[in-house]
C-alpha atoms as a PDB file:
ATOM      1  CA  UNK A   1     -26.140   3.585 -27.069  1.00  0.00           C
ATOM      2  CA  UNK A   2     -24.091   2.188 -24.252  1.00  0.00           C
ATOM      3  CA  UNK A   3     -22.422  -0.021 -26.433  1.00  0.00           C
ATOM      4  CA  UNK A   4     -21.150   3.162 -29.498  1.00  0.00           C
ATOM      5  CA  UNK A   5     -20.378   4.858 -26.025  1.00  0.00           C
ATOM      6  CA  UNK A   6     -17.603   2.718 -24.437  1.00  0.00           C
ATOM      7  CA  UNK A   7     -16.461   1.479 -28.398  1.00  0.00           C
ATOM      8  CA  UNK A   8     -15.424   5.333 -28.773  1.00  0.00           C
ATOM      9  CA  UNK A   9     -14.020   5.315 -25.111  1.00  0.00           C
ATOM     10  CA  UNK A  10     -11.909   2.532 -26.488  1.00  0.00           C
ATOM     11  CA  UNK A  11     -11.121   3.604 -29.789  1.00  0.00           C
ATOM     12  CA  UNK A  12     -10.214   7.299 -28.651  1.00  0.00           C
ATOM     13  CA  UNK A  13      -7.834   6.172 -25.837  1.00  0.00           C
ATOM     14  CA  UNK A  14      -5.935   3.670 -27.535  1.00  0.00           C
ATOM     15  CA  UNK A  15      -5.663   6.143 -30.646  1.00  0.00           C
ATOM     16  CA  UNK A  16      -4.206   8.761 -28.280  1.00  0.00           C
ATOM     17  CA  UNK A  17      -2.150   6.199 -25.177  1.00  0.00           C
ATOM     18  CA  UNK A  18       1.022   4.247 -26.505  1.00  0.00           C
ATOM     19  CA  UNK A  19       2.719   1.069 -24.241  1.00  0.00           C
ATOM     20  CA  UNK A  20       5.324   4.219 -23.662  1.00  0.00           C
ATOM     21  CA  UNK A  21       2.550   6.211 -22.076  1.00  0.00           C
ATOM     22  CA  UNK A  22       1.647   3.797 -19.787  1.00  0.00           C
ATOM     23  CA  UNK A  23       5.134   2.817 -18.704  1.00  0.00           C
ATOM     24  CA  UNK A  24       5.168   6.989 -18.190  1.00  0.00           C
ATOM     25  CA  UNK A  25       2.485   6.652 -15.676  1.00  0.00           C
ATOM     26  CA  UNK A  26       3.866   3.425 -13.792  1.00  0.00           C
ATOM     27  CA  UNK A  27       2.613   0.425 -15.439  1.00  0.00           C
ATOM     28  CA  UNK A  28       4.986  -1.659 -15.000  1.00  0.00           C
ATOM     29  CA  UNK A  29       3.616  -4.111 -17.870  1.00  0.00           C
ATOM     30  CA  UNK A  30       2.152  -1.659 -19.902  1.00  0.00           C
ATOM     31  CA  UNK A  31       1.243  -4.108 -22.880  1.00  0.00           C
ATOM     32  CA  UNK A  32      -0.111  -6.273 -20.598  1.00  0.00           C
ATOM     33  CA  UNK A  33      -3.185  -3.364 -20.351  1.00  0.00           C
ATOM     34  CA  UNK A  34      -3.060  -2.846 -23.894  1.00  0.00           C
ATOM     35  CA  UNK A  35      -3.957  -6.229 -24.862  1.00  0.00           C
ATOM     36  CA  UNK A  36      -7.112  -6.440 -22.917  1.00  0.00           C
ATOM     37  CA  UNK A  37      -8.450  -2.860 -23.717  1.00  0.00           C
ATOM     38  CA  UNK A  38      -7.873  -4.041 -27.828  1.00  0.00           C
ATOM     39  CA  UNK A  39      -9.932  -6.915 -27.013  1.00  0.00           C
ATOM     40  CA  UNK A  40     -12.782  -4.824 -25.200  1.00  0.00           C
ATOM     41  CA  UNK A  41     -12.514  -2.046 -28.069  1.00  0.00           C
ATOM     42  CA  UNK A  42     -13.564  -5.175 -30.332  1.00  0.00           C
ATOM     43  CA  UNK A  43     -15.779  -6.511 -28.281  1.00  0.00           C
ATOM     44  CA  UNK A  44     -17.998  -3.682 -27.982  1.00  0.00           C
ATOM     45  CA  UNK A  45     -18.279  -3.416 -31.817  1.00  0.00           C
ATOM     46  CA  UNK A  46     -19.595  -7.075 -31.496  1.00  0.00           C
ATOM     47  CA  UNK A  47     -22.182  -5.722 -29.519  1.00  0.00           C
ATOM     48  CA  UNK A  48     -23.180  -2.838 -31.418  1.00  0.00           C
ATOM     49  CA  UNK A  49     -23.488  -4.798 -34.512  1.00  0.00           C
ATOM     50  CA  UNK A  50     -26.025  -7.775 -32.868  1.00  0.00           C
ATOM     51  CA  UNK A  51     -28.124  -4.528 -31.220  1.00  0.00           C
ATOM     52  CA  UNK A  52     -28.182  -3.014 -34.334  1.00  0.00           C
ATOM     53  CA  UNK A  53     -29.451  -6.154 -36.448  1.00  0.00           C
ATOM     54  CA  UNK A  54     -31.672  -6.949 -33.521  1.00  0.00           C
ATOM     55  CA  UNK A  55     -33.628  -3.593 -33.101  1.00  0.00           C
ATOM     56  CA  UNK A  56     -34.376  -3.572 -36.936  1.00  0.00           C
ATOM     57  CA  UNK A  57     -35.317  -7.049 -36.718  1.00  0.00           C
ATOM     58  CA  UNK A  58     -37.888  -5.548 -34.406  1.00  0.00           C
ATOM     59  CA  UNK A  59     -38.929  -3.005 -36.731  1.00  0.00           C
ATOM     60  CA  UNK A  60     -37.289  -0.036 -34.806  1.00  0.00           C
ATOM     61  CA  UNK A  61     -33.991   2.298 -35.857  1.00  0.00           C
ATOM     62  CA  UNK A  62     -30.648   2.277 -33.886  1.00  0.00           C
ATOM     63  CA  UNK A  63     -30.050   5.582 -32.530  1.00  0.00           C
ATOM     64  CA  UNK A  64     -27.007   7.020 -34.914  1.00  0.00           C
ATOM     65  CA  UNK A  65     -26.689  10.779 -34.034  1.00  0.00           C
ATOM     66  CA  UNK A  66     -25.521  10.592 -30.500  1.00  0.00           C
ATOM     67  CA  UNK A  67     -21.618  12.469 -30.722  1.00  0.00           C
ATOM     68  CA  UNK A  68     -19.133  11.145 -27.330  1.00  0.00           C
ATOM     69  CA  UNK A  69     -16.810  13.506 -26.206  1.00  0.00           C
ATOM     70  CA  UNK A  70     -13.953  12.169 -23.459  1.00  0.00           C
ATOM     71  CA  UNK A  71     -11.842  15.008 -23.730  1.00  0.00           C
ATOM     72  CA  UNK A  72     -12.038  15.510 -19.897  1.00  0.00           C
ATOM     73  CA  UNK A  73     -10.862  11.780 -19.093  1.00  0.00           C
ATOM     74  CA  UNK A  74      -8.143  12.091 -21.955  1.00  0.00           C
ATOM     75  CA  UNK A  75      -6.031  14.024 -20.112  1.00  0.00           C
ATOM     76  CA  UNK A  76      -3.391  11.460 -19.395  1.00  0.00           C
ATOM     77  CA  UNK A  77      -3.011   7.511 -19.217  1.00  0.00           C
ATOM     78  CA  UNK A  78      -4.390   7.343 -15.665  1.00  0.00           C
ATOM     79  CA  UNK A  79      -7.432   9.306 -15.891  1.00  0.00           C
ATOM     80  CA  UNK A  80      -7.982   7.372 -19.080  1.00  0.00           C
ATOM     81  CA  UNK A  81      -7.760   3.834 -17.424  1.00  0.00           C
ATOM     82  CA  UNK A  82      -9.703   5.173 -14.123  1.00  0.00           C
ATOM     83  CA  UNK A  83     -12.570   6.376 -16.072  1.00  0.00           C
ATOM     84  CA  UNK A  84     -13.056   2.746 -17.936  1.00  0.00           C
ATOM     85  CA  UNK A  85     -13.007   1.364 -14.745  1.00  0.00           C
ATOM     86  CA  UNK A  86     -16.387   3.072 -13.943  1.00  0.00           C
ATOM     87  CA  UNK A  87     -17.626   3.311 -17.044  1.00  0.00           C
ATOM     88  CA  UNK A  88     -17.260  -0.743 -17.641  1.00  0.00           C
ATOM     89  CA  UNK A  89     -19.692  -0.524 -14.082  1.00  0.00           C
ATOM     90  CA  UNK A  90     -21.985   1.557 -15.565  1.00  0.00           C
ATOM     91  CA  UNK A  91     -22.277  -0.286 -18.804  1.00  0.00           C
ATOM     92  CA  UNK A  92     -22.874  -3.188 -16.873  1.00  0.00           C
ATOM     93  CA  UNK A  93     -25.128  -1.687 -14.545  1.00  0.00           C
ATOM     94  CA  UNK A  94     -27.505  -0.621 -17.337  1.00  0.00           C
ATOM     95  CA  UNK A  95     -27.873  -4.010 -18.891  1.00  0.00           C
ATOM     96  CA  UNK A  96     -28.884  -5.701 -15.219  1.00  0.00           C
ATOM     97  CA  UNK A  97     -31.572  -2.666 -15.077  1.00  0.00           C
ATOM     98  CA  UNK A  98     -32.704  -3.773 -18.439  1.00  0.00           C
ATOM     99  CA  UNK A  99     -33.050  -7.135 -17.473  1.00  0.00           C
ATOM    100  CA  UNK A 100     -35.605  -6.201 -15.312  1.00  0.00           C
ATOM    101  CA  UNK A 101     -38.105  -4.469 -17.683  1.00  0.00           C
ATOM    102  CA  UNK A 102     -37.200  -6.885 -20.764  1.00  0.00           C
ATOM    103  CA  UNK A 103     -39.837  -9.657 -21.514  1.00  0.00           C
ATOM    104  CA  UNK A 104     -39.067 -10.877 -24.492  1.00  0.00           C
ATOM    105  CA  UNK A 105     -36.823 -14.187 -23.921  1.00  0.00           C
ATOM    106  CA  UNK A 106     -34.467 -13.619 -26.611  1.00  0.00           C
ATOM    107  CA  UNK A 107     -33.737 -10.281 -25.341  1.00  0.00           C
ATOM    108  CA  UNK A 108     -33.349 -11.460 -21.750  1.00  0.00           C
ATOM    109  CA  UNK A 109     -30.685 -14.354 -22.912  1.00  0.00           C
ATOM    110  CA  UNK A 110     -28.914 -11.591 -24.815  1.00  0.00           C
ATOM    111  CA  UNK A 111     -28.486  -9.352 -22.356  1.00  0.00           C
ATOM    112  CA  UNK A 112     -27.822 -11.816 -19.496  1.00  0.00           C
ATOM    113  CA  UNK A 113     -24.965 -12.908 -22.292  1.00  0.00           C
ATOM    114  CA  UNK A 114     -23.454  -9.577 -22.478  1.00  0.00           C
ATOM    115  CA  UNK A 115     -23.601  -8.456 -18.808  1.00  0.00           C
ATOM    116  CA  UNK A 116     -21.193 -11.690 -17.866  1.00  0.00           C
ATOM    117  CA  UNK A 117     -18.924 -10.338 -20.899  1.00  0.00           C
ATOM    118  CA  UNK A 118     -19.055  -6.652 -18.788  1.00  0.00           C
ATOM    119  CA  UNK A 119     -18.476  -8.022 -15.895  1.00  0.00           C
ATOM    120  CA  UNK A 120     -15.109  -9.787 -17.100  1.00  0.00           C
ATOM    121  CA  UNK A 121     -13.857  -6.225 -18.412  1.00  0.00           C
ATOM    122  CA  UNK A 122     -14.753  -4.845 -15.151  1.00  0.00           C
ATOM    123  CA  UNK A 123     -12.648  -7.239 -13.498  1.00  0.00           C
ATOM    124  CA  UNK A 124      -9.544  -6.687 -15.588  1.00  0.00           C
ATOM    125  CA  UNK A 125     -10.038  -2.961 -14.316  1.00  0.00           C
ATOM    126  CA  UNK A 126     -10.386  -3.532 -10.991  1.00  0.00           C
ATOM    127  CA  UNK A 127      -6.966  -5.455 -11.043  1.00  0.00           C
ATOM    128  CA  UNK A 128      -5.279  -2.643 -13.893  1.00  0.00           C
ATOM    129  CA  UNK A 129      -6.460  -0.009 -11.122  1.00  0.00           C
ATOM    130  CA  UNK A 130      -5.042  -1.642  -8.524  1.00  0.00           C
ATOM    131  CA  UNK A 131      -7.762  -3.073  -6.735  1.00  0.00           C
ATOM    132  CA  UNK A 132      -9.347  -6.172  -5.711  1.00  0.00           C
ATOM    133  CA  UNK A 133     -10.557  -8.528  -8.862  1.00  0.00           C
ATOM    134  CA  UNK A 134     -13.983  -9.207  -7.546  1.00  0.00           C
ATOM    135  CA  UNK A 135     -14.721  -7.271  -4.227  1.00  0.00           C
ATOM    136  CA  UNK A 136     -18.220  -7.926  -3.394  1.00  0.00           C
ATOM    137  CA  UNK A 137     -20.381 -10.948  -3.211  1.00  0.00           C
ATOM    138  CA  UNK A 138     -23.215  -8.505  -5.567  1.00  0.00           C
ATOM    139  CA  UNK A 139     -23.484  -5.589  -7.999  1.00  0.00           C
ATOM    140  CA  UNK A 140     -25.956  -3.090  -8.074  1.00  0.00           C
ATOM    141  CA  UNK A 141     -28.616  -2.048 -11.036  1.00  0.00           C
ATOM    142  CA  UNK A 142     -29.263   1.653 -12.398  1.00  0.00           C
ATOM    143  CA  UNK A 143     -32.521   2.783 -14.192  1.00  0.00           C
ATOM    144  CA  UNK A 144     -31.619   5.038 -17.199  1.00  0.00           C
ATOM    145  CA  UNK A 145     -32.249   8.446 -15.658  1.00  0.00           C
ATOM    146  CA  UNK A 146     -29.159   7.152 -12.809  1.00  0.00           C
ATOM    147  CA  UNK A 147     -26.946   6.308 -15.637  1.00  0.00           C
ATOM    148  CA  UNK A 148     -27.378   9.813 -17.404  1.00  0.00           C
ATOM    149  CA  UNK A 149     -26.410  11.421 -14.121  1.00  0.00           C
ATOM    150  CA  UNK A 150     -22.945  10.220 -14.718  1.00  0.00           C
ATOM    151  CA  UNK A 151     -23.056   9.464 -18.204  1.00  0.00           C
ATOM    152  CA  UNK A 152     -24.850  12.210 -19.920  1.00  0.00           C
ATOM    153  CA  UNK A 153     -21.750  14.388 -19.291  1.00  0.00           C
ATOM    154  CA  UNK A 154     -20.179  12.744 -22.534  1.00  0.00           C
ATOM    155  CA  UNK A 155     -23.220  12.895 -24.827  1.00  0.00           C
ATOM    156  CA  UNK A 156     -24.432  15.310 -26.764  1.00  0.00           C
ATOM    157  CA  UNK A 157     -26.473  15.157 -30.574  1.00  0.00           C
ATOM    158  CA  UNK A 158     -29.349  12.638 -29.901  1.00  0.00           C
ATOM    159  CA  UNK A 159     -32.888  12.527 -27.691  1.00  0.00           C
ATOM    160  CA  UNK A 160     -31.450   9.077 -25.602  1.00  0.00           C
ATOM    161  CA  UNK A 161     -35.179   8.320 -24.322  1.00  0.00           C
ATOM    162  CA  UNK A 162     -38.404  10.043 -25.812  1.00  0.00           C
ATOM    163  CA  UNK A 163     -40.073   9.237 -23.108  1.00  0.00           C
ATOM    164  CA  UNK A 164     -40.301  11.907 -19.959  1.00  0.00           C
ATOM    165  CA  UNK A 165     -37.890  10.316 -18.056  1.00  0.00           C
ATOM    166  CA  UNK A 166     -37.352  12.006 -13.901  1.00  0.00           C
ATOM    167  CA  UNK A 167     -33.688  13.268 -14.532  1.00  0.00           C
ATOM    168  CA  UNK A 168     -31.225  13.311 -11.970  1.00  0.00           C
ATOM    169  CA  UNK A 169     -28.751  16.342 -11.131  1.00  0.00           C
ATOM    170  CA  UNK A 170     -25.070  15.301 -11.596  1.00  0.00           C
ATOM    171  CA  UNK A 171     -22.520  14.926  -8.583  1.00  0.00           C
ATOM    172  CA  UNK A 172     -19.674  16.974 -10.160  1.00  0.00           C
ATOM    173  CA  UNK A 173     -16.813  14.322  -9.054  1.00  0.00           C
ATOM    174  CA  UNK A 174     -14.541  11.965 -11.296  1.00  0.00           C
ATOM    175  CA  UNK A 175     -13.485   9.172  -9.106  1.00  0.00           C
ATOM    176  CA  UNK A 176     -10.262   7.034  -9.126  1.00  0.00           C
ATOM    177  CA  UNK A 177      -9.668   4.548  -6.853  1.00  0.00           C
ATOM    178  CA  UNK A 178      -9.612   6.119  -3.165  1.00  0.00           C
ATOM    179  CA  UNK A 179      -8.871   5.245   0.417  1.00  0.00           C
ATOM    180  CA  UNK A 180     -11.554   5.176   3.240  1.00  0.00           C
ATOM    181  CA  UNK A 181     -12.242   7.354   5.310  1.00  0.00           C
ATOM    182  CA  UNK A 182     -11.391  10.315   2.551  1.00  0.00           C
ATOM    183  CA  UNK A 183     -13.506  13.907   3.906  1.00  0.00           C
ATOM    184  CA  UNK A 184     -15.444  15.212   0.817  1.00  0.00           C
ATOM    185  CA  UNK A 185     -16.896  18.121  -0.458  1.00  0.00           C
ATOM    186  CA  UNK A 186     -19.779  18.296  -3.214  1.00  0.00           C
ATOM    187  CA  UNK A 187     -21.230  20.216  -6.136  1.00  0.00           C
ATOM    188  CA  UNK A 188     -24.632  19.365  -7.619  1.00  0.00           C
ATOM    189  CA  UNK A 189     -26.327  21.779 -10.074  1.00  0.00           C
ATOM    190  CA  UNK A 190     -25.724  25.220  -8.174  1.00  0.00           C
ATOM    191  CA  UNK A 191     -25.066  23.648  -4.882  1.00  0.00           C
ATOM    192  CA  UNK A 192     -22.378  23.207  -2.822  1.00  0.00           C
ATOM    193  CA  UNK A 193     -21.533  21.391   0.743  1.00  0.00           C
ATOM    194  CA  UNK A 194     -20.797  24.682   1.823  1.00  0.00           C
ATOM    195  CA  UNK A 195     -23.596  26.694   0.590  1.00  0.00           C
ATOM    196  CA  UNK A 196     -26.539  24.664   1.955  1.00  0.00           C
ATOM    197  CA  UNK A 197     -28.375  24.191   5.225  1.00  0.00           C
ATOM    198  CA  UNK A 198     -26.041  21.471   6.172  1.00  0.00           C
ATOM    199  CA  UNK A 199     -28.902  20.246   8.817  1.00  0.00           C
ATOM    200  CA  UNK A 200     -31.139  19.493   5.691  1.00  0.00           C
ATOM    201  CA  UNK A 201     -29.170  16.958   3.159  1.00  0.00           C
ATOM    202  CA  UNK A 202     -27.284  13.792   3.621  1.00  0.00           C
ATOM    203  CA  UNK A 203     -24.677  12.062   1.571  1.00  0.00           C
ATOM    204  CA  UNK A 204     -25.477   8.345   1.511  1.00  0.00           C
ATOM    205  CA  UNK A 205     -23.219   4.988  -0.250  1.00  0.00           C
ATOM    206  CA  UNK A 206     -24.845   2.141  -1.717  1.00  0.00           C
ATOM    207  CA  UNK A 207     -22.987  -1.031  -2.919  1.00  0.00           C
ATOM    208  CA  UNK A 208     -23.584  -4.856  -3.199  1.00  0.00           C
ATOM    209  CA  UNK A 209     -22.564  -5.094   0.545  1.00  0.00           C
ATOM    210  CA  UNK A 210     -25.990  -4.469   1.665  1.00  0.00           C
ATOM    211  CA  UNK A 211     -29.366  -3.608   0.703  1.00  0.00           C
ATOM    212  CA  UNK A 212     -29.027  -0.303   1.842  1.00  0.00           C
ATOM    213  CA  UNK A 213     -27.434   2.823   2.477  1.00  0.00           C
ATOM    214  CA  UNK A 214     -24.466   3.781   4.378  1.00  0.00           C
ATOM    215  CA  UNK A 215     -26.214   7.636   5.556  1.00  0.00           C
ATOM    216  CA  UNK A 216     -24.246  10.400   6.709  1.00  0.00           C
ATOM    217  CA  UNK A 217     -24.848  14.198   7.409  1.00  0.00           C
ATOM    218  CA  UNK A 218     -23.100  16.125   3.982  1.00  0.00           C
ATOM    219  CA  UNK A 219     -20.744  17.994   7.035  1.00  0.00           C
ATOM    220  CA  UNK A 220     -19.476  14.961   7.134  1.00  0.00           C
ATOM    221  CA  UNK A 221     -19.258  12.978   4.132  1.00  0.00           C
ATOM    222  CA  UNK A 222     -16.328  10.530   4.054  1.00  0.00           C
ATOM    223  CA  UNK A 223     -15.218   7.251   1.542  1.00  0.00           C
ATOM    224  CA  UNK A 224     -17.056   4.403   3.474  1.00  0.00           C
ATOM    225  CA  UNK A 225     -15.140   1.441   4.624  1.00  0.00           C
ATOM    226  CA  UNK A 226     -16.314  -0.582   1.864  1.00  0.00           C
ATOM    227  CA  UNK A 227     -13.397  -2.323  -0.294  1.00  0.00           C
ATOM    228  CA  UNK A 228     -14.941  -1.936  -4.020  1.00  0.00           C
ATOM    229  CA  UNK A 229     -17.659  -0.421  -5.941  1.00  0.00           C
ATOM    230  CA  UNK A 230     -19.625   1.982  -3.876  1.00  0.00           C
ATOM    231  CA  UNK A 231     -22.428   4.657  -5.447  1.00  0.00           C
ATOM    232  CA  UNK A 232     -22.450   8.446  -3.724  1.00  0.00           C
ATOM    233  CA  UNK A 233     -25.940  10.169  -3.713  1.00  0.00           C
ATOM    234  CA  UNK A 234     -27.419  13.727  -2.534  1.00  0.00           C
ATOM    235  CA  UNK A 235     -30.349  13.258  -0.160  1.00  0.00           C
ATOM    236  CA  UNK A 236     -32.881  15.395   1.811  1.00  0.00           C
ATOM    237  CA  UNK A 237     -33.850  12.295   4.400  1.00  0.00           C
ATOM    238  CA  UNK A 238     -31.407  10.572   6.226  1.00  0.00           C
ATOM    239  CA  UNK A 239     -34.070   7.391   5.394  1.00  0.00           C
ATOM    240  CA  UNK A 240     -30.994   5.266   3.707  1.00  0.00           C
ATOM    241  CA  UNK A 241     -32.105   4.539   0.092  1.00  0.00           C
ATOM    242  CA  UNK A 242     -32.137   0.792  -1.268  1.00  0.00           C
ATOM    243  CA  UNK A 243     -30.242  -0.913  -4.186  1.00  0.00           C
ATOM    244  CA  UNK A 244     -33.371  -2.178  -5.341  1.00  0.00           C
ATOM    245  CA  UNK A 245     -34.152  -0.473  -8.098  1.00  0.00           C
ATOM    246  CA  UNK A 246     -37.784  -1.631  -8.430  1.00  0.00           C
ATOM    247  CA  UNK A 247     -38.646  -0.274  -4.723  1.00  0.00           C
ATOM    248  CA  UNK A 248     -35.810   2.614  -4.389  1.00  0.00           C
ATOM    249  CA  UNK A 249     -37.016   5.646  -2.146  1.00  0.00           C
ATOM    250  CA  UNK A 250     -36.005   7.827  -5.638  1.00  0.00           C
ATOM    251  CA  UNK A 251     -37.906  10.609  -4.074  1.00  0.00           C
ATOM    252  CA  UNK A 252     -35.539  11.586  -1.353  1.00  0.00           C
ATOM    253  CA  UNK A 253     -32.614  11.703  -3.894  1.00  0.00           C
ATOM    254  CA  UNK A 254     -31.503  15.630  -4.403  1.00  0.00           C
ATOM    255  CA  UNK A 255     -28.337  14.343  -6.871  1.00  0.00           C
ATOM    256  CA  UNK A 256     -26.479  11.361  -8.187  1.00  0.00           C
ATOM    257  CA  UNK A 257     -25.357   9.087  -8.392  1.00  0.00           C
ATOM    258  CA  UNK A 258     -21.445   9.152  -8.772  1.00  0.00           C
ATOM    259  CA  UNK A 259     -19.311   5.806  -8.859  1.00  0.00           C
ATOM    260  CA  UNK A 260     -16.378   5.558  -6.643  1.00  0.00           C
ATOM    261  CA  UNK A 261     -13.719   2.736  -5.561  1.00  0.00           C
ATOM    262  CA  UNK A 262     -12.709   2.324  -2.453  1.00  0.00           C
ATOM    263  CA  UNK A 263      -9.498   0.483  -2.395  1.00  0.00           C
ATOM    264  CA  UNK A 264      -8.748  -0.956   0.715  1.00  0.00           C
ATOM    265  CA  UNK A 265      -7.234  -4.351  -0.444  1.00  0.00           C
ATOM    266  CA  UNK A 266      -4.728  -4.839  -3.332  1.00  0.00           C
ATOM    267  CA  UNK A 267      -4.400  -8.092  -4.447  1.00  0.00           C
ATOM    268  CA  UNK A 268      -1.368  -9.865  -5.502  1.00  0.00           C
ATOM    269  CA  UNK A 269      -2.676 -10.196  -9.077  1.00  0.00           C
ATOM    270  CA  UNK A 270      -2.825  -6.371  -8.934  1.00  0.00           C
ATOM    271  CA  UNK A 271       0.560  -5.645  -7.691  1.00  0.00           C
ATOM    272  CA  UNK A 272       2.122  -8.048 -10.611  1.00  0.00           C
ATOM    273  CA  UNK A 273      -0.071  -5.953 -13.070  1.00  0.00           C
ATOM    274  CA  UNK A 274       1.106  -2.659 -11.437  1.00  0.00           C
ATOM    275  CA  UNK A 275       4.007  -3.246 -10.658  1.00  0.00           C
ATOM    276  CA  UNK A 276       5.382  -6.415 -12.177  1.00  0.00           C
ATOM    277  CA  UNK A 277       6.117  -7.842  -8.687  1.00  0.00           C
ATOM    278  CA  UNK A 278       4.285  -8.876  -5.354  1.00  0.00           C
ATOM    279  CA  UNK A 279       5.082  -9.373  -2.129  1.00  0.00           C
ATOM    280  CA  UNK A 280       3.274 -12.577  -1.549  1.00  0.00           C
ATOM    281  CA  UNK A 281       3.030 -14.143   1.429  1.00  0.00           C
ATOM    282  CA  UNK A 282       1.487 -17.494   2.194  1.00  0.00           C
ATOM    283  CA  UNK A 283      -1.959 -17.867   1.660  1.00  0.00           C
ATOM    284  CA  UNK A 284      -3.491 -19.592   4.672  1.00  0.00           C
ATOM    285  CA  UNK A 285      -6.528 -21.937   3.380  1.00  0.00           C
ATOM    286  CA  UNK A 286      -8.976 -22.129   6.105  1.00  0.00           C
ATOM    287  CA  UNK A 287      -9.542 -24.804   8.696  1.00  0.00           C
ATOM    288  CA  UNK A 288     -12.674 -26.935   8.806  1.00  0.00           C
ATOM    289  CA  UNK A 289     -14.347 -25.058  11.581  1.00  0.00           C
ATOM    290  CA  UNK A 290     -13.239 -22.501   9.336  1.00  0.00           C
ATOM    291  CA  UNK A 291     -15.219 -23.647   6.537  1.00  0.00           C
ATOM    292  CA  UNK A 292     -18.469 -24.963   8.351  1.00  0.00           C
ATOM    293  CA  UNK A 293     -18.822 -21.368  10.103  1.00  0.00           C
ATOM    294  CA  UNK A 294     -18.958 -19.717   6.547  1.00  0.00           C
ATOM    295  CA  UNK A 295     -21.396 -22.690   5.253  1.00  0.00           C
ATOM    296  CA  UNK A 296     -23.615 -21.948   8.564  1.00  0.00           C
ATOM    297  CA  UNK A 297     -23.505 -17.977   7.783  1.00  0.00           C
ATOM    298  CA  UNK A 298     -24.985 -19.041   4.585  1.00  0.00           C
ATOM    299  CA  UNK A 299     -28.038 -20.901   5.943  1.00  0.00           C
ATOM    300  CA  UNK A 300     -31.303 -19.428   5.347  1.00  0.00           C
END
């Protein structure tokens, strides 16, 4: 399901956003973007064709009613790009979380193959989006019922899982890239910031720069200082969650979660595919005391 969703992302956009659109909302290479995206649009119809073949070889049927609709993110070039950036994450997120329940070894080496394709896209977004190509040293895996919190929005037509799956309220928040430190306000279901006991819920980050979360009172939720990927949840326990999805504290989580980038450093690779220039300075390589403190920091 994944897979039809971000092929109709694709398809949509690039039906809809010309080279001249992009240049309109300062690319400077605009068909530098395009000819990535065509090659992800195509790649994810690879993919739906081996899932297909693979879950009748099984003796199951593909899901085929579910309907996408990305009017919200079609709004303009930018919102376009800025919403594949997260949902490339969350495609890629839901194949690591399916990893850990698959036990068939087939399976596993398929979707081990496609989560290193995912990750590739993801890459190209982070540097389209102007931020940094690979920012953290790990990613981060989302059951189902996480992924519906931010994906579900788009879907409608089809029962995604029969099974009674724990569903979690959406943060109303589309992220682009953002700076730290950035005060925010939240929605979720019927609540506000604003409107409840303020002494009673947390906002909390999680990311692949540590195990757990960064916890602070909702009064005064900010953008972490994390550069990359981070995840924003709504909790009742300032007990920070884990990234671990097989031992996650799920209970204490109210809503969420919602992706976000924090986009602290711009790389020159970024500014060329912004911009279609850098300022580059010289890269210092690092000494050998350098080199043996990061080997030491390493030791286990």
């Amino acid at each position: 399901m994944m897979e039809e969703f971000e092929a109709t992302y694709y398809l949509e956009g690039l039906s809809q956003f010309s080279s001249a659109d992009l240049a309109a909302a300062g690319w400077a290479i605009p068909d530098l973007v395009l000819e990535d995206l065509l090659v992800f649009a195509q790649d994810q119809a690879d993919h739906i064709q081996f899932w297909a073949s693979t879950i009748e070889a099984l003796g199951a049927t593909p899901i085929s009613t579910c309907a996408f609709h990305f009017q919200p993110v079609l709004s303009d070039a930018a919102t376009w790009l800025q919403f594949g950036r997260e949902m490339e994450y969350i495609g890629m997120s839901a194949l690591m979380s399916a990893i850990a329940v698959l036990d068939d070894p087939e399976l596993l080496l398929s979707a081990a193959n496609f989560v290193t394709v995912e990750a590739r896209h993801q890459t190209i977004y982070n540097i389209i989006n102007g931020g940094s190509s690979v920012s953290q040293a790990y990613d981060v895996a989302l059951p189902p019922n996480q992924l519906l919190a931010m994906a579900g929005q788009f879907i409608t037509g089809c029962e995604i899982f029969p099974m009674n799956l724990p569903m979690v309220p959406q943060v109303a928040h589309l992220f682009g890239g953002m700076p730290a430190g950035l005060a925010l306000n939240w929605t979720w279901g019927n609540a506000t910031t604003q409107t409840v006991n303020q002494n009673e819920f947390w906002c909390q980050w999680t990311s692949g720069t540590s195990t757990s979360a960064v916890v602070q009172p909702i009064a005064e939720c900010a953008s972490p200082p994390i550069n990359g990927y981070v995840f924003a949840w709504i909790t009742n326990s300032s007990t920070p969650l884990t990234t671990d999805i097989l031992t996650q504290n799920v209970g204490n989580v109210v809503a969420g979660p919602a992706i976000a980038f924090v986009d602290s450093q711009m790389e020159i690779l970024s500014e060329l595919a912004l911009h279609g220039a850098a300022n580059v300075s010289d890269i210092n390589t690092v000494t050998p005391a350098q080199a043996a403190s990061i080997l030491n920091s390493s030791t286990v």
